[in-house]
C-alpha atoms as a PDB file:
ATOM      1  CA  UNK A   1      12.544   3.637  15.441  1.00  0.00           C
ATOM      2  CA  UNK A   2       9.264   2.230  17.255  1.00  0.00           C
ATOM      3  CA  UNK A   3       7.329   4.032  15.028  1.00  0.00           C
ATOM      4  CA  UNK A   4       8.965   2.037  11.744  1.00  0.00           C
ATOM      5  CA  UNK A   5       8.404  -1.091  13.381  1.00  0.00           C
ATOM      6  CA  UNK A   6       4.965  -0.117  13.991  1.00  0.00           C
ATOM      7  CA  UNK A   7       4.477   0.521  10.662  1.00  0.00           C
ATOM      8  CA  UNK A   8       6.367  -1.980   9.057  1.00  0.00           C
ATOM      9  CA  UNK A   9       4.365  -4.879  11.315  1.00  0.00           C
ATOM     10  CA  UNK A  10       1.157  -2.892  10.279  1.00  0.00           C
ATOM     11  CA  UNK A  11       2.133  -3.316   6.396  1.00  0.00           C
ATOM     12  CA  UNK A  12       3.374  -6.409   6.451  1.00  0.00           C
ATOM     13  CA  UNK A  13      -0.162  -7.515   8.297  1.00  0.00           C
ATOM     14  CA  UNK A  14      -1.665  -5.641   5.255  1.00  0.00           C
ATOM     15  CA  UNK A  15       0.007  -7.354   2.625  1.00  0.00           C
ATOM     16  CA  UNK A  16      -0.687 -10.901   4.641  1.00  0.00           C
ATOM     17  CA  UNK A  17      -4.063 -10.246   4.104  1.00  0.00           C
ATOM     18  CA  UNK A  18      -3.976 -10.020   0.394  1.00  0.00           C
ATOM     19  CA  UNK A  19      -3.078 -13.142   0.474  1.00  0.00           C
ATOM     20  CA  UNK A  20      -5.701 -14.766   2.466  1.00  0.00           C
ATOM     21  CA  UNK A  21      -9.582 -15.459   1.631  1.00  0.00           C
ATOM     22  CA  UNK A  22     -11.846 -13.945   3.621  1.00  0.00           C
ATOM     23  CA  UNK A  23     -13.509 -16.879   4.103  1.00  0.00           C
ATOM     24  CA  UNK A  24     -10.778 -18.690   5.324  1.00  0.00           C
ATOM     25  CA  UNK A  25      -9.982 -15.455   7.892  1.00  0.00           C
ATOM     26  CA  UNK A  26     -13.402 -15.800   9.282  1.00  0.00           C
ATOM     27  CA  UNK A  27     -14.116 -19.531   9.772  1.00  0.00           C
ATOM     28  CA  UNK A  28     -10.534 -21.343  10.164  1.00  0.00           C
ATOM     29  CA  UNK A  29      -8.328 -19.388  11.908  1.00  0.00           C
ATOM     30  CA  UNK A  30      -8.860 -16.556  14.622  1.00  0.00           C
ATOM     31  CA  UNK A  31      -5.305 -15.320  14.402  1.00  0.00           C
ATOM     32  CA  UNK A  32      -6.420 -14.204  10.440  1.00  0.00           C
ATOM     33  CA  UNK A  33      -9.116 -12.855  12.105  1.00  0.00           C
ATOM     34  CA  UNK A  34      -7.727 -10.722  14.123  1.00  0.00           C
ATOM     35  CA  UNK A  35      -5.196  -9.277  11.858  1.00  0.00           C
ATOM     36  CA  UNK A  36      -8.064  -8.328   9.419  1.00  0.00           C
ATOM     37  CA  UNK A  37     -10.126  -7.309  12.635  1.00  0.00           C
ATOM     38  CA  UNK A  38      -7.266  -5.124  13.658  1.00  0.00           C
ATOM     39  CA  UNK A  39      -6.644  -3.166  10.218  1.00  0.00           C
ATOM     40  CA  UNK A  40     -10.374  -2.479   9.921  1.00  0.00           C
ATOM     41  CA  UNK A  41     -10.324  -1.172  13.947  1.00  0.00           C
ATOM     42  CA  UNK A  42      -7.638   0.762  13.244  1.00  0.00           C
ATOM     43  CA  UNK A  43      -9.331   2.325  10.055  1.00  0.00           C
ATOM     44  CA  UNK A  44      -6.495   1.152   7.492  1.00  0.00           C
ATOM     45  CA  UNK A  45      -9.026  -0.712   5.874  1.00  0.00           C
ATOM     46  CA  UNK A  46     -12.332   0.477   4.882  1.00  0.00           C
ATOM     47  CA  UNK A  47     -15.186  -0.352   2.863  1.00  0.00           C
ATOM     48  CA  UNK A  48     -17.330   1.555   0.390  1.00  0.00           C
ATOM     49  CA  UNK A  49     -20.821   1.437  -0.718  1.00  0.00           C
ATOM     50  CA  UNK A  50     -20.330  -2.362  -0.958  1.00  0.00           C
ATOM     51  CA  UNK A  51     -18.560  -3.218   2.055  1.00  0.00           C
ATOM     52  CA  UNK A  52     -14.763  -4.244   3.002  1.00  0.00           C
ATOM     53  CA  UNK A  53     -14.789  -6.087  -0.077  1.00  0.00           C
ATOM     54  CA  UNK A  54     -11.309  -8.383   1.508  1.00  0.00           C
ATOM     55  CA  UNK A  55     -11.645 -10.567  -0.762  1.00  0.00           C
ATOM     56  CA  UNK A  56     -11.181  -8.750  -3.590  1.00  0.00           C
ATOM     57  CA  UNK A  57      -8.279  -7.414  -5.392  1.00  0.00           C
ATOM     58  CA  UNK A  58      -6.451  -4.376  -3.938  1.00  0.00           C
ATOM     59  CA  UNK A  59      -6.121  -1.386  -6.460  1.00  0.00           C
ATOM     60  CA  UNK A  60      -3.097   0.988  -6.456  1.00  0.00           C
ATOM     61  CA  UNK A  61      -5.191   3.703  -5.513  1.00  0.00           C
ATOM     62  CA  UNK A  62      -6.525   1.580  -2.311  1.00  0.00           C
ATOM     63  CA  UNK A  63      -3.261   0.584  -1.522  1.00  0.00           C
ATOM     64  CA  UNK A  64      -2.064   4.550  -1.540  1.00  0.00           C
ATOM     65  CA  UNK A  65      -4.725   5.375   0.798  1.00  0.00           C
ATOM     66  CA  UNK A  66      -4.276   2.736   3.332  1.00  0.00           C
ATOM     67  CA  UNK A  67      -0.594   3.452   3.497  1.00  0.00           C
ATOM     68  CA  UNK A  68      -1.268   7.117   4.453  1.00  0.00           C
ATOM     69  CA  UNK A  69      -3.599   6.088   6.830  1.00  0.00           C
ATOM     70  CA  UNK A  70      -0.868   3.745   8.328  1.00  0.00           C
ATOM     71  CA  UNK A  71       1.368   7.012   8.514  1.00  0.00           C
ATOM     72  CA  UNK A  72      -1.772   8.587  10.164  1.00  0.00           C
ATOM     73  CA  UNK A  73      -1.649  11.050   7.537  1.00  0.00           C
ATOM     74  CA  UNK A  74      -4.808  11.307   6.336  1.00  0.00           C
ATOM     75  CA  UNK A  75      -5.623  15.174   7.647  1.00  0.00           C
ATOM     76  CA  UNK A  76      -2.939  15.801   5.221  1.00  0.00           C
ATOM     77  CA  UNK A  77      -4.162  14.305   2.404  1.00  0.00           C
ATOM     78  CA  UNK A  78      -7.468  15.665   2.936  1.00  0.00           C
ATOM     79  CA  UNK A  79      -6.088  18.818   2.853  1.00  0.00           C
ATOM     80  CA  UNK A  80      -4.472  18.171  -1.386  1.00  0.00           C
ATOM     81  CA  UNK A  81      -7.979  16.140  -2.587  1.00  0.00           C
ATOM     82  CA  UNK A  82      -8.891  19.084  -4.797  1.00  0.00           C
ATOM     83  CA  UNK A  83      -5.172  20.216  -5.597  1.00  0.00           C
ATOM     84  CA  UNK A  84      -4.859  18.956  -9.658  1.00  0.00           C
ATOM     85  CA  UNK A  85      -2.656  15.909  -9.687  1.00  0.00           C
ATOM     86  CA  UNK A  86       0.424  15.308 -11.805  1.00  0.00           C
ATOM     87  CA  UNK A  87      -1.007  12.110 -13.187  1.00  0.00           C
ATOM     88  CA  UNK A  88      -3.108  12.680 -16.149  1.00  0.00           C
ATOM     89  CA  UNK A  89      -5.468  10.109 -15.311  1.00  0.00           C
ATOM     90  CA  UNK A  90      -6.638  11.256 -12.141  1.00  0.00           C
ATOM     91  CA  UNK A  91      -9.243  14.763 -11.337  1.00  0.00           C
ATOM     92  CA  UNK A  92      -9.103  16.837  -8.598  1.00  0.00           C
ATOM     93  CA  UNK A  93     -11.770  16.235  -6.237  1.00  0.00           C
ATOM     94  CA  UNK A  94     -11.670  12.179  -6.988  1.00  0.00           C
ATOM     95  CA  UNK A  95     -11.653  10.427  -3.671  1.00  0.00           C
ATOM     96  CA  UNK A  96      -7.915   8.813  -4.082  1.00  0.00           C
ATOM     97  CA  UNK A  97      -6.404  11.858  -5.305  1.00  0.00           C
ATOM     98  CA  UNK A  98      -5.306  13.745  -2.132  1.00  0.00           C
ATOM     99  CA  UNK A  99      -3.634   9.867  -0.973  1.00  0.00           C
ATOM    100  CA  UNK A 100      -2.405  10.342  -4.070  1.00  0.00           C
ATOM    101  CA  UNK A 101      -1.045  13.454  -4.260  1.00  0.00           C
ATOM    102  CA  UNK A 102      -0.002  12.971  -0.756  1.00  0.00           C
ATOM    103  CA  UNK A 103       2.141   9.955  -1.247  1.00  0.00           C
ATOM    104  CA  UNK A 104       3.876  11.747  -4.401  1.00  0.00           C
ATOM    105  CA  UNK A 105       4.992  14.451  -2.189  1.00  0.00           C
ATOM    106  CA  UNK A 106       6.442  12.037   0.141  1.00  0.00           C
ATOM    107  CA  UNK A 107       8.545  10.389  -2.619  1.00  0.00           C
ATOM    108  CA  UNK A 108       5.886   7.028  -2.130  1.00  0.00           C
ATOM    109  CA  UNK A 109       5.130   6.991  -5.455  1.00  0.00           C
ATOM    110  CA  UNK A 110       6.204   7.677  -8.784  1.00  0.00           C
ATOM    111  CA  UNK A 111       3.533   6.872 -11.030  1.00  0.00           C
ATOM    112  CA  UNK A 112       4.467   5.519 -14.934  1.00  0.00           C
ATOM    113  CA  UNK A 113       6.689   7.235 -17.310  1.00  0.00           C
ATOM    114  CA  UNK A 114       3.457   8.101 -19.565  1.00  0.00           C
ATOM    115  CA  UNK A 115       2.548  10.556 -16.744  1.00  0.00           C
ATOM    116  CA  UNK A 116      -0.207   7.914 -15.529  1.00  0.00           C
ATOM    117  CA  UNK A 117      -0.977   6.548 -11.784  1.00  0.00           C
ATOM    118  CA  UNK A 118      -3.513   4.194 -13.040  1.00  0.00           C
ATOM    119  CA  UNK A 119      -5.419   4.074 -10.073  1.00  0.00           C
ATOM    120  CA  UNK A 120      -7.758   1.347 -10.585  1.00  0.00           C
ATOM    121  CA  UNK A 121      -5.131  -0.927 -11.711  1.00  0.00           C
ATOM    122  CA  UNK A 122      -3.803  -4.171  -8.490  1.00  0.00           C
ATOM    123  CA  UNK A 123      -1.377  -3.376  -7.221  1.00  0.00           C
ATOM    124  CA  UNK A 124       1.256  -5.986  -7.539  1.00  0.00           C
ATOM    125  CA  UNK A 125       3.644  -6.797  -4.831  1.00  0.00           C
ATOM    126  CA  UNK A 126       6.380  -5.404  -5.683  1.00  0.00           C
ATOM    127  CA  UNK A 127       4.762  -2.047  -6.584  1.00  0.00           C
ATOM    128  CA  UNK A 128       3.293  -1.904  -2.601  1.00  0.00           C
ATOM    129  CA  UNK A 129       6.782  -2.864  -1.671  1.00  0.00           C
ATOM    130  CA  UNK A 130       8.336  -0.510  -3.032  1.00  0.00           C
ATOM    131  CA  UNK A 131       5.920   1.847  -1.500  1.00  0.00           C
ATOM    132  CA  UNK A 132       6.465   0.164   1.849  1.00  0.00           C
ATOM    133  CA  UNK A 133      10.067   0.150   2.064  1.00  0.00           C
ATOM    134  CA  UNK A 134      10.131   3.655   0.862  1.00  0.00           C
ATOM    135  CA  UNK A 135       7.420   4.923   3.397  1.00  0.00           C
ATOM    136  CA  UNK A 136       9.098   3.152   6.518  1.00  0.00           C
ATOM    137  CA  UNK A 137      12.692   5.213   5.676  1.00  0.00           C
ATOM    138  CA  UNK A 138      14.414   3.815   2.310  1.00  0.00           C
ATOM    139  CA  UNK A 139      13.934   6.685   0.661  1.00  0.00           C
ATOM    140  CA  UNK A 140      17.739   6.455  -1.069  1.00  0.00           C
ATOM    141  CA  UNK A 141      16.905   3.333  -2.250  1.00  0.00           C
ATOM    142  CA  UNK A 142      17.575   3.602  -6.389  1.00  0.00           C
ATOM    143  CA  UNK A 143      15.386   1.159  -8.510  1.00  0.00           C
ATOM    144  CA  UNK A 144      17.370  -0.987 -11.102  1.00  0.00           C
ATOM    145  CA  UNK A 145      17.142  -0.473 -14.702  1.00  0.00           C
ATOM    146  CA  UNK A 146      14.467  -2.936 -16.573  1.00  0.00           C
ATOM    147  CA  UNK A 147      11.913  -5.602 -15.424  1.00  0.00           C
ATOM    148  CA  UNK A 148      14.073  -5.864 -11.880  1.00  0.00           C
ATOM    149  CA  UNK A 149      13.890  -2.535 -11.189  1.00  0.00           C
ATOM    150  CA  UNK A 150      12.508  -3.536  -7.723  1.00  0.00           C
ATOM    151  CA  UNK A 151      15.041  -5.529  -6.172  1.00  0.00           C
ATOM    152  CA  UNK A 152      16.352  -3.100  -4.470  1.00  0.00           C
ATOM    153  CA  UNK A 153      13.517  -2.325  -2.773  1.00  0.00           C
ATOM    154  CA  UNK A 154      12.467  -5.679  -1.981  1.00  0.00           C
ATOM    155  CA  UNK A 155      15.979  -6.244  -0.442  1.00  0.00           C
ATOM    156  CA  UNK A 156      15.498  -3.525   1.817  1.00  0.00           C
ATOM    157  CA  UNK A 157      12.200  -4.555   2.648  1.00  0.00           C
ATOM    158  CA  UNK A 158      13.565  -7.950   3.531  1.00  0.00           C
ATOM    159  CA  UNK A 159      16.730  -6.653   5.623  1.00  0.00           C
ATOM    160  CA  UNK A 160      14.516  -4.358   7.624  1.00  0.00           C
ATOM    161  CA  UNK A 161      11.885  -6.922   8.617  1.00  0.00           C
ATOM    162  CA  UNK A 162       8.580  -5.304   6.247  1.00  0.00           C
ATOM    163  CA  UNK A 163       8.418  -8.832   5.019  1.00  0.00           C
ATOM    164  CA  UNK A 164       8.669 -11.111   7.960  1.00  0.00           C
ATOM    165  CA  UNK A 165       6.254 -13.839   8.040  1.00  0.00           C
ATOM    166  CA  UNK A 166       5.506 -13.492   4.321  1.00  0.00           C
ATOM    167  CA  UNK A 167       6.645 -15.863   1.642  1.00  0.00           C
ATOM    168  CA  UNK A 168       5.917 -14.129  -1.649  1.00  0.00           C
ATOM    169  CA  UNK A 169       7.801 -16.421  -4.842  1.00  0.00           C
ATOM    170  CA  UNK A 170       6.087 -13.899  -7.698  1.00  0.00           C
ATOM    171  CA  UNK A 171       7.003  -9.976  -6.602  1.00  0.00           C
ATOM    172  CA  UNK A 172       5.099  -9.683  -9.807  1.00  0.00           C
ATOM    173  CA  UNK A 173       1.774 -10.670  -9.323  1.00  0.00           C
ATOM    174  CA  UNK A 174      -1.136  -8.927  -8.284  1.00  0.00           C
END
């Protein structure tokens, strides 16, 4: 149980900081700062040839990674990165695809009904909370039919605390 609060606070300080500038998290406020300080110290969060790049958008495939980092899971994923994925649109070898494949085999992810992950696409916040509330124990949690099908998981996410703190009006958006 200490562990899924653990990771739920860890998340939900993840998805606060898609929703703050990085300028704002370094000059205004140190308690920003030290949420964004304490993903990047606990390796959730890391750069590439350009940098942390918080300010940017956070792809799907990013958001896959950081989540099995969260579940310290990374040896494991390491271990499928040259294992051919299910998704058609991503290669064996490709940095993402052992998070990928990883997070499949946990029930994480799903992908698109084309057989896709499109990894490069943001992930929008309902897609990481589904991921979330699955990752943290809801894995019996059924998605709705249609354009709500992630209410259920959003409930959950709510009931169990993953979105404390957060005040998200468009599940939808990026």
């Amino acid at each position: 149980m200490k562990a899924k609060r653990i990771l739920s606070f860890v998340l939900a300080m993840f998805l606060l900081l898609t929703t703050i500038n990085i300028g704002y998290a370094q000059n205004d406020t140190i308690t920003n700062k030290d949420k964004v300080d304490f993903l990047v110290e606990k390796a959730l969060v890391k750069g590439d040839s350009r940098g942390l790049r918080l300010s940017d958008p956070i792809t799907r495939e990013e958001f896959a990674a950081m989540l099995v980092r969260s579940l310290d899971k990374e040896e494991e994923a390491k271990t499928v990165l040259n294992v051919p994925s299910t998704f058609t649109d991503l290669k064996a070898g490709y940095w993402s695809n052992g998070y990928v494949n990883l997070s499949t085999a946990l029930k994480i992810i799903s992908g698109y009904t084309d057989r896709t992950f499109r990894p490069k696409n943001n992930v929008t916040y309902q897609e990481a909370i589904k991921m979330l509330a699955v990752a943290a124990g809801g894995t019996d949690i059924i998605a709705e039919a249609g354009e709500n099908w992630a209410l259920p998981y959003i409930n959950y996410a709510a009931k169990n605390g993953i979105l404390k703190g957060l005040s998200i009006t468009d599940y939808k958006a990026q």
